[in-house]
PDB file of N, CA and C in Angstrom:
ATOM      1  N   UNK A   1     -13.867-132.965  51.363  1.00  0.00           N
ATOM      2  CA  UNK A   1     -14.232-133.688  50.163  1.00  0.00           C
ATOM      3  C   UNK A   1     -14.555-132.702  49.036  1.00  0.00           C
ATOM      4  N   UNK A   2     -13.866-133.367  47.697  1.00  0.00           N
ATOM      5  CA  UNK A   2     -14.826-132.319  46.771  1.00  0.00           C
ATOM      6  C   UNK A   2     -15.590-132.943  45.871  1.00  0.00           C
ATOM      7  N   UNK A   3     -16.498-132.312  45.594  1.00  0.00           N
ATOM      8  CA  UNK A   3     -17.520-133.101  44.653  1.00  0.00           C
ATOM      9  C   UNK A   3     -17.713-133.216  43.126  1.00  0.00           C
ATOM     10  N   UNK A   4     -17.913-134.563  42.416  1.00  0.00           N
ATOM     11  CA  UNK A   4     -18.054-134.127  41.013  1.00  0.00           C
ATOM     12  C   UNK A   4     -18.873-133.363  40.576  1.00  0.00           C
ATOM     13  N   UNK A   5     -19.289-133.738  39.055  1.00  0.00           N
ATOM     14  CA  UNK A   5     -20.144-132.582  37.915  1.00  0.00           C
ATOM     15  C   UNK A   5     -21.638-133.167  38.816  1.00  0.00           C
ATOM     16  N   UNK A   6     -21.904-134.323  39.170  1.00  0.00           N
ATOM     17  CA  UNK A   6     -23.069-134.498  39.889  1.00  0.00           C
ATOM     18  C   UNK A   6     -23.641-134.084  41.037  1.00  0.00           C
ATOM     19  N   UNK A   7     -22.401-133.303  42.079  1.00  0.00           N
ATOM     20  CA  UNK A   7     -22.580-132.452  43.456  1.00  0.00           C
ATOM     21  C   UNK A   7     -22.654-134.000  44.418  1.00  0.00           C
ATOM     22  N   UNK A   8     -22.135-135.336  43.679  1.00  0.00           N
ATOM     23  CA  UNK A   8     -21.605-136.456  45.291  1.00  0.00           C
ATOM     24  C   UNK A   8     -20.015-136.163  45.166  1.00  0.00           C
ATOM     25  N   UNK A   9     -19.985-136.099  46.917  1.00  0.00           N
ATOM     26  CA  UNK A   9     -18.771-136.052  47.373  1.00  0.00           C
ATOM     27  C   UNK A   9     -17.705-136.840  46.779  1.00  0.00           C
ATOM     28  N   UNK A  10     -16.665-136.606  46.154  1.00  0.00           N
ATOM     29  CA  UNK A  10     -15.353-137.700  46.007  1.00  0.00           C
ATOM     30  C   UNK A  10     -14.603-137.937  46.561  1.00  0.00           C
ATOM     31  N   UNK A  11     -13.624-138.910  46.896  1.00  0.00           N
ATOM     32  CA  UNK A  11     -11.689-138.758  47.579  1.00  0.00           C
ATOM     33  C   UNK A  11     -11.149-138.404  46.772  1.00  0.00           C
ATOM     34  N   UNK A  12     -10.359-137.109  47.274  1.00  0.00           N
ATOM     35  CA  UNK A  12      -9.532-136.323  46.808  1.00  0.00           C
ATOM     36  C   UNK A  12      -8.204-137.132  46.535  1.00  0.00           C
ATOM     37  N   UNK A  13      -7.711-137.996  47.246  1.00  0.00           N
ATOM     38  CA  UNK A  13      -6.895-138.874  47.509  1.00  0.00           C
ATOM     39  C   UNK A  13      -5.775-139.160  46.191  1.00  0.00           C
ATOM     40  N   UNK A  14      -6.719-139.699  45.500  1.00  0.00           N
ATOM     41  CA  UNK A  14      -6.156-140.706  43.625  1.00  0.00           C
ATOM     42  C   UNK A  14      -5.991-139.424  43.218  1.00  0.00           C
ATOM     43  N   UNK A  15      -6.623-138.283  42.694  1.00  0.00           N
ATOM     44  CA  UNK A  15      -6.445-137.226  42.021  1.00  0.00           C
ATOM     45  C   UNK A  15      -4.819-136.527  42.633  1.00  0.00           C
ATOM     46  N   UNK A  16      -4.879-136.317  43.903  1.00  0.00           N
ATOM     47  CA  UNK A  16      -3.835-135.698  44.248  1.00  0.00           C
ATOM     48  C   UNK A  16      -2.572-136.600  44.255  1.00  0.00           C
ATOM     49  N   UNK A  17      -2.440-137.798  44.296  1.00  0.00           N
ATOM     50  CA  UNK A  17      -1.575-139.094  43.984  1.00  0.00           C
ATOM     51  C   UNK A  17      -1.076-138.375  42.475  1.00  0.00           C
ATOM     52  N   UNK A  18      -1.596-138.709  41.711  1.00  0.00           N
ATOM     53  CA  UNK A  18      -1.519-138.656  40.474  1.00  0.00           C
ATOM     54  C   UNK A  18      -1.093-137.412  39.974  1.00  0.00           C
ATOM     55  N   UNK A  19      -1.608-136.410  40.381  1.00  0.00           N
ATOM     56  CA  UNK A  19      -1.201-134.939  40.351  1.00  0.00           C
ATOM     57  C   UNK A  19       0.162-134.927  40.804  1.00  0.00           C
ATOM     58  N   UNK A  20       0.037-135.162  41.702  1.00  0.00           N
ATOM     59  CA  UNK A  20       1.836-135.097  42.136  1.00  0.00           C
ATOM     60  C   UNK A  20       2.753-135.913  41.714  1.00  0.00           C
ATOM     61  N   UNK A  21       2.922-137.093  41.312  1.00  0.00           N
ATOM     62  CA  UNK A  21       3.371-137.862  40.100  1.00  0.00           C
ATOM     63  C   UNK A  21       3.236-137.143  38.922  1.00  0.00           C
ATOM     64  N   UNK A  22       2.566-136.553  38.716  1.00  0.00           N
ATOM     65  CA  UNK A  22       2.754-135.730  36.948  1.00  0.00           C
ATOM     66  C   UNK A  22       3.625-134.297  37.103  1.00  0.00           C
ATOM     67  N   UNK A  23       3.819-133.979  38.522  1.00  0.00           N
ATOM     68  CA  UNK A  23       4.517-132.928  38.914  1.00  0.00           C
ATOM     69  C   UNK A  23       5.732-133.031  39.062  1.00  0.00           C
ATOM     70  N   UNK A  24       6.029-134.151  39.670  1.00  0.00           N
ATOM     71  CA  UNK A  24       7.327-134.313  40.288  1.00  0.00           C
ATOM     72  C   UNK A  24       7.921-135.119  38.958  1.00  0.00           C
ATOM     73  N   UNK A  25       7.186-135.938  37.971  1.00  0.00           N
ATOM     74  CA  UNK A  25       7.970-136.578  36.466  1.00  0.00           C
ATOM     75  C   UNK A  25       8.506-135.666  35.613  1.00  0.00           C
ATOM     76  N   UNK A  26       7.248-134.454  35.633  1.00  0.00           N
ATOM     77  CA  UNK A  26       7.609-133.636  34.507  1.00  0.00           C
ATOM     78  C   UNK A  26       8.623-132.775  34.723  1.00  0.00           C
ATOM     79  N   UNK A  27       8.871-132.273  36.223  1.00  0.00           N
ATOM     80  CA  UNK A  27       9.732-131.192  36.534  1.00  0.00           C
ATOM     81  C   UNK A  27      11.662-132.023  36.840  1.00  0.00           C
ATOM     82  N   UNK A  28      10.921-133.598  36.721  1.00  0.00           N
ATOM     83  CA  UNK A  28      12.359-133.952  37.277  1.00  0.00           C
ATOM     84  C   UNK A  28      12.945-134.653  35.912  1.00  0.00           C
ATOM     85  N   UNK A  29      12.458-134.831  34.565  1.00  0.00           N
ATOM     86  CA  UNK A  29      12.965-135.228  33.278  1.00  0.00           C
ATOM     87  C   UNK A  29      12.348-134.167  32.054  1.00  0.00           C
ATOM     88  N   UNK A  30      11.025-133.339  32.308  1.00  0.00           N
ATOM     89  CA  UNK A  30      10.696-132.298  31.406  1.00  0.00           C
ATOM     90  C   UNK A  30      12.143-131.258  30.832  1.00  0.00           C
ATOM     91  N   UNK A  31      12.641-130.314  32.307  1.00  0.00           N
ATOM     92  CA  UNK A  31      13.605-129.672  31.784  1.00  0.00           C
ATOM     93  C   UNK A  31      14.953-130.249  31.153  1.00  0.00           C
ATOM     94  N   UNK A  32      15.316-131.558  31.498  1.00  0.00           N
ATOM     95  CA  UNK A  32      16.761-131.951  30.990  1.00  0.00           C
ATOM     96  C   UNK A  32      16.278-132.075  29.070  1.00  0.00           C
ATOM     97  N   UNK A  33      15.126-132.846  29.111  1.00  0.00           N
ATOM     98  CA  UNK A  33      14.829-133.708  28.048  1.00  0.00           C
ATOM     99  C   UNK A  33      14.727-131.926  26.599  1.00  0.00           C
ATOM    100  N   UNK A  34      14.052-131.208  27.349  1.00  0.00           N
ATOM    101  CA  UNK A  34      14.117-129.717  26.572  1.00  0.00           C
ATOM    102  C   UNK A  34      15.310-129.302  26.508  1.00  0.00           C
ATOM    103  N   UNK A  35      16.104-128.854  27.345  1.00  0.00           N
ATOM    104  CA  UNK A  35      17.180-128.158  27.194  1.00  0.00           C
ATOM    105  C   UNK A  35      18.114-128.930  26.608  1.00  0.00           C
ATOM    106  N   UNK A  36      18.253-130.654  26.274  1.00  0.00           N
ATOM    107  CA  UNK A  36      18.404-130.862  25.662  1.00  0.00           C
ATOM    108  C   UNK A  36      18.812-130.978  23.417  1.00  0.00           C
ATOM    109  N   UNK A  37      17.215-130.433  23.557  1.00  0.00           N
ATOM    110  CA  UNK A  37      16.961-129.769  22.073  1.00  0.00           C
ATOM    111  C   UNK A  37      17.930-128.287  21.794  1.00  0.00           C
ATOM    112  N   UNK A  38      18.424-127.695  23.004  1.00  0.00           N
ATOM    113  CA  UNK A  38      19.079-126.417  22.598  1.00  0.00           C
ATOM    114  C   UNK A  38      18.124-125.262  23.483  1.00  0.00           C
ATOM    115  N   UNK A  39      16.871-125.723  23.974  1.00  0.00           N
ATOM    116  CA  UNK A  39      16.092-124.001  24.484  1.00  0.00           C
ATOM    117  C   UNK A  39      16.820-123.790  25.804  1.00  0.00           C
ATOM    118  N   UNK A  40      16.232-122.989  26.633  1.00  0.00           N
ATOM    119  CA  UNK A  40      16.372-122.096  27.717  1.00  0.00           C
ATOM    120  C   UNK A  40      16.249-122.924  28.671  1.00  0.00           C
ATOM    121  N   UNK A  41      16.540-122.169  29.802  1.00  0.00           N
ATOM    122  CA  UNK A  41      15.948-122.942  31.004  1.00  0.00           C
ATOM    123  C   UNK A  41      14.812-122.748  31.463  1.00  0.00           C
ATOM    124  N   UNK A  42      14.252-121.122  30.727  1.00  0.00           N
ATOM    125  CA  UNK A  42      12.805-120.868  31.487  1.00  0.00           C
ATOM    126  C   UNK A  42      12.113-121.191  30.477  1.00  0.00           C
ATOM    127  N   UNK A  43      12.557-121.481  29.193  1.00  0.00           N
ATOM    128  CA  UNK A  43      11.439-121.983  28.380  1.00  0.00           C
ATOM    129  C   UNK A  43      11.370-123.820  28.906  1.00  0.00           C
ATOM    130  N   UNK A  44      12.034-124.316  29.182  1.00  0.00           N
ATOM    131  CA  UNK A  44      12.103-125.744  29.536  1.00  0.00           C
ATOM    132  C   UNK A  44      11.294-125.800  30.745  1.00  0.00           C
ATOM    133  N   UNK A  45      11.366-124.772  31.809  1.00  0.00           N
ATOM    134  CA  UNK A  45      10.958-125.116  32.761  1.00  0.00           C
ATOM    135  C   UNK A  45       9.078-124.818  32.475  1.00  0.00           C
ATOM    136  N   UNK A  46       8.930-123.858  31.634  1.00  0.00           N
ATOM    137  CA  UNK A  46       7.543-123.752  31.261  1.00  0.00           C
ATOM    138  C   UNK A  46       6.511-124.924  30.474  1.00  0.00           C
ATOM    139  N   UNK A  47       7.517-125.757  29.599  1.00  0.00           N
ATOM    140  CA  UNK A  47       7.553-126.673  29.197  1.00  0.00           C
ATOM    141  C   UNK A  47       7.166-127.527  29.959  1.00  0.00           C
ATOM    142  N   UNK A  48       7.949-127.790  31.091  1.00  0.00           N
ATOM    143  CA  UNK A  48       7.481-128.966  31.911  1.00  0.00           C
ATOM    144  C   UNK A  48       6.129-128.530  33.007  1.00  0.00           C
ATOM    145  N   UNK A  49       6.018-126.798  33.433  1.00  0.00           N
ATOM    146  CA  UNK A  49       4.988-126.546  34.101  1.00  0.00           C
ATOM    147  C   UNK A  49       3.911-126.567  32.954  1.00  0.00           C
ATOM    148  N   UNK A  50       3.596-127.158  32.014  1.00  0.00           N
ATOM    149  CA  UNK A  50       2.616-127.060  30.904  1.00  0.00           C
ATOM    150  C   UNK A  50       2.253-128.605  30.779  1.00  0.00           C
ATOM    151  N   UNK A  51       3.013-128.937  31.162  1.00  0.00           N
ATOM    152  CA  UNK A  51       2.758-130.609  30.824  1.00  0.00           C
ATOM    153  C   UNK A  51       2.477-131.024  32.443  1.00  0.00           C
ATOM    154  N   UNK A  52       2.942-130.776  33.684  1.00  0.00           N
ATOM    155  CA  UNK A  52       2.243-131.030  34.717  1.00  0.00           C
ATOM    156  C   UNK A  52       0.751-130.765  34.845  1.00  0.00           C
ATOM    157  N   UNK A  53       0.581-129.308  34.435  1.00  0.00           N
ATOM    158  CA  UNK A  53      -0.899-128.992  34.264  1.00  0.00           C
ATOM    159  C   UNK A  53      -1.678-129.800  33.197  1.00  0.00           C
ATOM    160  N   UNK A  54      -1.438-129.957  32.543  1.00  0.00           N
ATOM    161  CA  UNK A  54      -2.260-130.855  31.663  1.00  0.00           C
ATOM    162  C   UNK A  54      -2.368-132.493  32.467  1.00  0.00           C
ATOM    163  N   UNK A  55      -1.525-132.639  33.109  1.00  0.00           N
ATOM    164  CA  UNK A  55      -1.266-134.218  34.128  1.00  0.00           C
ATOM    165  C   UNK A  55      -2.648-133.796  34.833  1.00  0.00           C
ATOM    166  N   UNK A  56      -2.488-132.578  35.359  1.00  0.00           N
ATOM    167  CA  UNK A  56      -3.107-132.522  36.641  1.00  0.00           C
ATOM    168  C   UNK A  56      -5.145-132.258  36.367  1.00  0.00           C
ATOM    169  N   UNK A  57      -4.861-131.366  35.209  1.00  0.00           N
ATOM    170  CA  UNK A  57      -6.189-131.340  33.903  1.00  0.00           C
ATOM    171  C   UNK A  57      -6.434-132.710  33.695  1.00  0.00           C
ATOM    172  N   UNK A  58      -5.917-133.799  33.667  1.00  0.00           N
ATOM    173  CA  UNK A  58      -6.427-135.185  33.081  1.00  0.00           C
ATOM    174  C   UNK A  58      -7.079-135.752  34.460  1.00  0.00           C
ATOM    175  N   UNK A  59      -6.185-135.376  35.640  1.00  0.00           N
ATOM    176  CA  UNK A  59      -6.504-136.424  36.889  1.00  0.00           C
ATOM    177  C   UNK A  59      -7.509-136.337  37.014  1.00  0.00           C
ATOM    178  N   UNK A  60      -7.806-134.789  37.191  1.00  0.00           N
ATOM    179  CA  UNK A  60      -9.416-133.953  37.942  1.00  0.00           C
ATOM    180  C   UNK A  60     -10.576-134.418  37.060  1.00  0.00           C
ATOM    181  N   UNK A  61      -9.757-134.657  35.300  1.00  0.00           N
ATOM    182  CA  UNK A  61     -11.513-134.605  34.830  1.00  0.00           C
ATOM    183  C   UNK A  61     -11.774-136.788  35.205  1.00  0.00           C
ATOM    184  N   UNK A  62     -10.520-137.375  35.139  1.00  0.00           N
ATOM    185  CA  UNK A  62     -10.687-138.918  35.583  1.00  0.00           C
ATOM    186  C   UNK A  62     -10.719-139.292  36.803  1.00  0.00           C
ATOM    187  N   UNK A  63     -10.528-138.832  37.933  1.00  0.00           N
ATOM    188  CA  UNK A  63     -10.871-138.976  39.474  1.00  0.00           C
ATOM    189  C   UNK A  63     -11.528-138.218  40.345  1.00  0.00           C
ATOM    190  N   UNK A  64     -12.027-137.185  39.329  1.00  0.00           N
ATOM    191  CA  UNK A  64     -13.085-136.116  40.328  1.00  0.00           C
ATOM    192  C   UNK A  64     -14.486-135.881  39.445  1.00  0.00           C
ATOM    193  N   UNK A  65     -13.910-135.530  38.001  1.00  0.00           N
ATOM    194  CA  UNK A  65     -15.444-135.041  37.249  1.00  0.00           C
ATOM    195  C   UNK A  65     -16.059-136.123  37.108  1.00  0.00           C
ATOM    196  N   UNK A  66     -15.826-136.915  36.262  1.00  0.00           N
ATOM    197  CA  UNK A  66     -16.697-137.878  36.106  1.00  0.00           C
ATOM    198  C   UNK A  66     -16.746-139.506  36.992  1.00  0.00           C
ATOM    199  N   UNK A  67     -15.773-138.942  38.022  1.00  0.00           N
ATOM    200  CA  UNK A  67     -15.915-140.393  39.186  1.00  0.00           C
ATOM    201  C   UNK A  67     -17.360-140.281  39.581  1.00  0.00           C
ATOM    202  N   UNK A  68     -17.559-141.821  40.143  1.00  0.00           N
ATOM    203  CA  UNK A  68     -18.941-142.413  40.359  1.00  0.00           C
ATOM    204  C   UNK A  68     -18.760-143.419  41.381  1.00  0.00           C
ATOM    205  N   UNK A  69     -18.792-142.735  42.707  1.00  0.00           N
ATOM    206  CA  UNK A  69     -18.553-143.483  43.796  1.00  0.00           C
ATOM    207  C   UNK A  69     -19.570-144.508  44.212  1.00  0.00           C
ATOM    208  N   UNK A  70     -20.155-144.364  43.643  1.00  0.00           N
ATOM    209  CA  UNK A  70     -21.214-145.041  43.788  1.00  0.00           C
ATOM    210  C   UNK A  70     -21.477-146.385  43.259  1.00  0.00           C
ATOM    211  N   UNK A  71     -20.348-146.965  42.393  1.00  0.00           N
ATOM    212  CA  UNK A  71     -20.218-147.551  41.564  1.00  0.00           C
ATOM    213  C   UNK A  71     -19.321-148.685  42.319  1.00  0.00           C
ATOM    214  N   UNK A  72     -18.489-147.816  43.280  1.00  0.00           N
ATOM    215  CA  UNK A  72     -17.368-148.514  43.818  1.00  0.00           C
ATOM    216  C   UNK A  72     -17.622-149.824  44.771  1.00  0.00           C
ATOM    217  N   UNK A  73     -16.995-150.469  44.617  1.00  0.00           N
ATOM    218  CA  UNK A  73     -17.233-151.765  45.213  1.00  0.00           C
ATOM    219  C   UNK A  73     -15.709-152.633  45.778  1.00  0.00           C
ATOM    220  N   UNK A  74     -15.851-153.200  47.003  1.00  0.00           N
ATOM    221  CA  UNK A  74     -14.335-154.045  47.362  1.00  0.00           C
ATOM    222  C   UNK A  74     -13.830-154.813  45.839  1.00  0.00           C
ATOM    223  N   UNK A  75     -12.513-154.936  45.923  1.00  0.00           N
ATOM    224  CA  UNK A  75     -11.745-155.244  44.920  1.00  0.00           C
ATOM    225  C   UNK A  75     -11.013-156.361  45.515  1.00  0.00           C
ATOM    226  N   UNK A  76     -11.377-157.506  45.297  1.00  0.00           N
ATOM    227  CA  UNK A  76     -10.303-158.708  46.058  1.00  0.00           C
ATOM    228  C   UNK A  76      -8.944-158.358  46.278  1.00  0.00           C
ATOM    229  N   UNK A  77      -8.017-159.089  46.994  1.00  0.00           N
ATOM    230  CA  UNK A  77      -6.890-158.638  47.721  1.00  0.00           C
ATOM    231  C   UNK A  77      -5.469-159.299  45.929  1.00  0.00           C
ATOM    232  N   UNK A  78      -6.129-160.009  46.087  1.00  0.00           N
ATOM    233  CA  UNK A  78      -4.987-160.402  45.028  1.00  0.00           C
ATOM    234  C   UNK A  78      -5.261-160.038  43.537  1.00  0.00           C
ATOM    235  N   UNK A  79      -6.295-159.016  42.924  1.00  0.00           N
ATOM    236  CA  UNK A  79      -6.618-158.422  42.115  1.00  0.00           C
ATOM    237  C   UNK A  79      -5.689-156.959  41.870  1.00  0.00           C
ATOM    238  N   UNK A  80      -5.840-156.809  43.673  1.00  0.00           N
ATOM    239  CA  UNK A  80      -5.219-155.157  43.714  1.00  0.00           C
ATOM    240  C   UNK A  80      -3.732-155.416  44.212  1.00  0.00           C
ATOM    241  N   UNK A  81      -2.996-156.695  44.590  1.00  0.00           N
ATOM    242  CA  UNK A  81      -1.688-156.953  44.698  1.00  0.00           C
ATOM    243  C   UNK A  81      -1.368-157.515  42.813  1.00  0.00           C
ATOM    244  N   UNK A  82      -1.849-157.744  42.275  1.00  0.00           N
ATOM    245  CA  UNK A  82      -1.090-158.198  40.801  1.00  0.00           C
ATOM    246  C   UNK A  82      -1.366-156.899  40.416  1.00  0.00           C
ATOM    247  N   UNK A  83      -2.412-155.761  40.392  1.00  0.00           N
ATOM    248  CA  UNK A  83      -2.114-154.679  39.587  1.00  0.00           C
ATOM    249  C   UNK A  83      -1.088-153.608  39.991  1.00  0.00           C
ATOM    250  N   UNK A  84      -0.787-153.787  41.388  1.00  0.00           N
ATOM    251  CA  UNK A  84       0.313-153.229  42.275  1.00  0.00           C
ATOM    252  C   UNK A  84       1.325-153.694  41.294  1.00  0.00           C
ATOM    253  N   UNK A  85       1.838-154.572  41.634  1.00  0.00           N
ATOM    254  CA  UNK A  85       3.000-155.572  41.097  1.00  0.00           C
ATOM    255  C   UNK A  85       3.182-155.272  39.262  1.00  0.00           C
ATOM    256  N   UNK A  86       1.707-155.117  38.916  1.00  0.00           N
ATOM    257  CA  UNK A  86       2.085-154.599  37.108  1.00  0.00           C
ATOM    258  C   UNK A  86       2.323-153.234  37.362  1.00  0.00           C
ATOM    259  N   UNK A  87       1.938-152.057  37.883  1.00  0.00           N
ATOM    260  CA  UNK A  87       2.145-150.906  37.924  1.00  0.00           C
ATOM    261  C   UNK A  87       3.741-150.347  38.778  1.00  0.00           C
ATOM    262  N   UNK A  88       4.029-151.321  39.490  1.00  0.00           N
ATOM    263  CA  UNK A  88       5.510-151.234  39.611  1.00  0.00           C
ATOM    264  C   UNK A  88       6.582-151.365  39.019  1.00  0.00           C
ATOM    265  N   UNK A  89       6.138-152.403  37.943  1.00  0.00           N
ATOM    266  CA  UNK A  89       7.175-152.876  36.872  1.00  0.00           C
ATOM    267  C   UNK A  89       6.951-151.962  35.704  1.00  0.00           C
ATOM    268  N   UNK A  90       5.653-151.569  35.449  1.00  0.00           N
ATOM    269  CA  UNK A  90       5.255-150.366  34.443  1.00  0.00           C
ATOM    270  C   UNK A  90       6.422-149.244  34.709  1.00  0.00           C
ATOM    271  N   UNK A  91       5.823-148.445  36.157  1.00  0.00           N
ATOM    272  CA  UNK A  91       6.750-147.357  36.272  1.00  0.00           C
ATOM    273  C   UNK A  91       8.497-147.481  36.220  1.00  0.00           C
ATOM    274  N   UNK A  92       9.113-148.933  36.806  1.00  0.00           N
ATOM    275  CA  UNK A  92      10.103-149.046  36.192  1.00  0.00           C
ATOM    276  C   UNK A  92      10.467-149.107  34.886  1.00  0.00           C
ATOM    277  N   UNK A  93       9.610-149.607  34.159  1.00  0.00           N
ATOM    278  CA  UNK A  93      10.550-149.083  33.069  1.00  0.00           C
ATOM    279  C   UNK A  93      10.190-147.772  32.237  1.00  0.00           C
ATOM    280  N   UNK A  94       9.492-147.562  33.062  1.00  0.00           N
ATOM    281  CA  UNK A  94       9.055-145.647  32.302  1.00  0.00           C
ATOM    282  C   UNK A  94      10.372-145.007  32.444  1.00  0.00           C
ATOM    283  N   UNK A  95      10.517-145.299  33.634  1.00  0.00           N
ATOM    284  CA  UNK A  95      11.859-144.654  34.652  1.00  0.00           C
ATOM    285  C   UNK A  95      13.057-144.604  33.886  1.00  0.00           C
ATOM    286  N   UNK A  96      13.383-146.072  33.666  1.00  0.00           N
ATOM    287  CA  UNK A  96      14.555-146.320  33.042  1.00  0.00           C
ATOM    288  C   UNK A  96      14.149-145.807  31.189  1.00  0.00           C
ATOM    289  N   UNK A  97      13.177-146.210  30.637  1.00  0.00           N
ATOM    290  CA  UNK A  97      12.965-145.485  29.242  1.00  0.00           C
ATOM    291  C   UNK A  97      13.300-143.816  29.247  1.00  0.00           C
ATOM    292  N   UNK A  98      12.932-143.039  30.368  1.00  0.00           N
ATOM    293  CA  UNK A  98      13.045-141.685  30.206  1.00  0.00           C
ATOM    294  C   UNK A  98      14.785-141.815  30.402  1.00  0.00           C
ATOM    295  N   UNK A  99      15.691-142.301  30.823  1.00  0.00           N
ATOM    296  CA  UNK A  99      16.275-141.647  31.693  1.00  0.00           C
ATOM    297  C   UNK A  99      17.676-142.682  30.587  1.00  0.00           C
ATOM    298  N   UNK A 100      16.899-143.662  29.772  1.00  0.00           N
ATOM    299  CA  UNK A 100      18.336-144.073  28.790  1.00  0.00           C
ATOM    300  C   UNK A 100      18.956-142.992  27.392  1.00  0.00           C
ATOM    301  N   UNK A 101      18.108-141.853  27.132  1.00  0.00           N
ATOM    302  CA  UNK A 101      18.954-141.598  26.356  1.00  0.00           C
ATOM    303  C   UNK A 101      19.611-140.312  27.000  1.00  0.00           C
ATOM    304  N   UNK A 102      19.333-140.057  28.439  1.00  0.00           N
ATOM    305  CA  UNK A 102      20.629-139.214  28.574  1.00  0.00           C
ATOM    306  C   UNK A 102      21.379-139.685  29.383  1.00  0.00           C
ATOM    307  N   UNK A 103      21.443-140.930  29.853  1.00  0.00           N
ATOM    308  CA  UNK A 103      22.466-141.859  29.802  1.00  0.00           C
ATOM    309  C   UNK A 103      23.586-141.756  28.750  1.00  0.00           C
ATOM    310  N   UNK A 104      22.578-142.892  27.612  1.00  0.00           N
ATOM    311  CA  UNK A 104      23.306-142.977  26.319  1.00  0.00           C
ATOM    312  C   UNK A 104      24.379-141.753  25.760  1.00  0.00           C
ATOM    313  N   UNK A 105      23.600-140.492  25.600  1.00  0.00           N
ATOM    314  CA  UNK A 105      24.044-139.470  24.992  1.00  0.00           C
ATOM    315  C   UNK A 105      25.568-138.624  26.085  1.00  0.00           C
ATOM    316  N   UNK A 106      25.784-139.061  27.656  1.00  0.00           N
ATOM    317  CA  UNK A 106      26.516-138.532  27.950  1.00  0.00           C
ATOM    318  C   UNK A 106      27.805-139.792  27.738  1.00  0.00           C
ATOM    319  N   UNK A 107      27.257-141.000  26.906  1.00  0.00           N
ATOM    320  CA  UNK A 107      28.472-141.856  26.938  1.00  0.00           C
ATOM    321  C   UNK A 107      29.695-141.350  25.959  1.00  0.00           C
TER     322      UNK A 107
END
């Protein structure tokens, strides 16, 4: 376990979820979407390792620094199946938003 700015234990769990989602987005549409504009590949790829870290800078200070487990409480079953169900349809169309204009542009 690691602990917040208060020294109570947290789940590492959501932070590392999320971390790796900002890793695996940025490194798998960061470099096309740069090299795009005309740069490099190692400037693109720095590009996207700059923007994972900052993903991963946001998770830690929203699921580790200032989490408050203490706070936490059961979440009814069909509260956390409709936000499932919105966050699936969210990431679809993130998916498809990142990924239409180099679609478009190789038409």
């Amino acid at each position: 376990m690691i602990e917040n700015r208060n020294g109570t234990p947290v789940d590492p769990v959501p932070f590392l979820v999320v971390s790796g989602l900002g890793v695996a987005l940025s490194f798998s549409f960061g470099p096309i979407y740069v090299m795009e504009f005309g740069a490099s590949l190692p400037f693109s790829l720095s590009v996207a390792g700059l923007v994972a870290l900052g993903t991963a800078a946001a998770a830690y200070h929203r699921y580790v620094w200032t989490a408050r487990p203490e706070l936490r409480g059961e979440v009814p079953a069909d509260v956390r199946l409709g936000r499932l169900l919105y966050g699936m349809i969210v990431g679809f169309f993130v998916v498809v938003a990142l990924a239409l204009p180099l679609v478009a542009g190789g038409l």
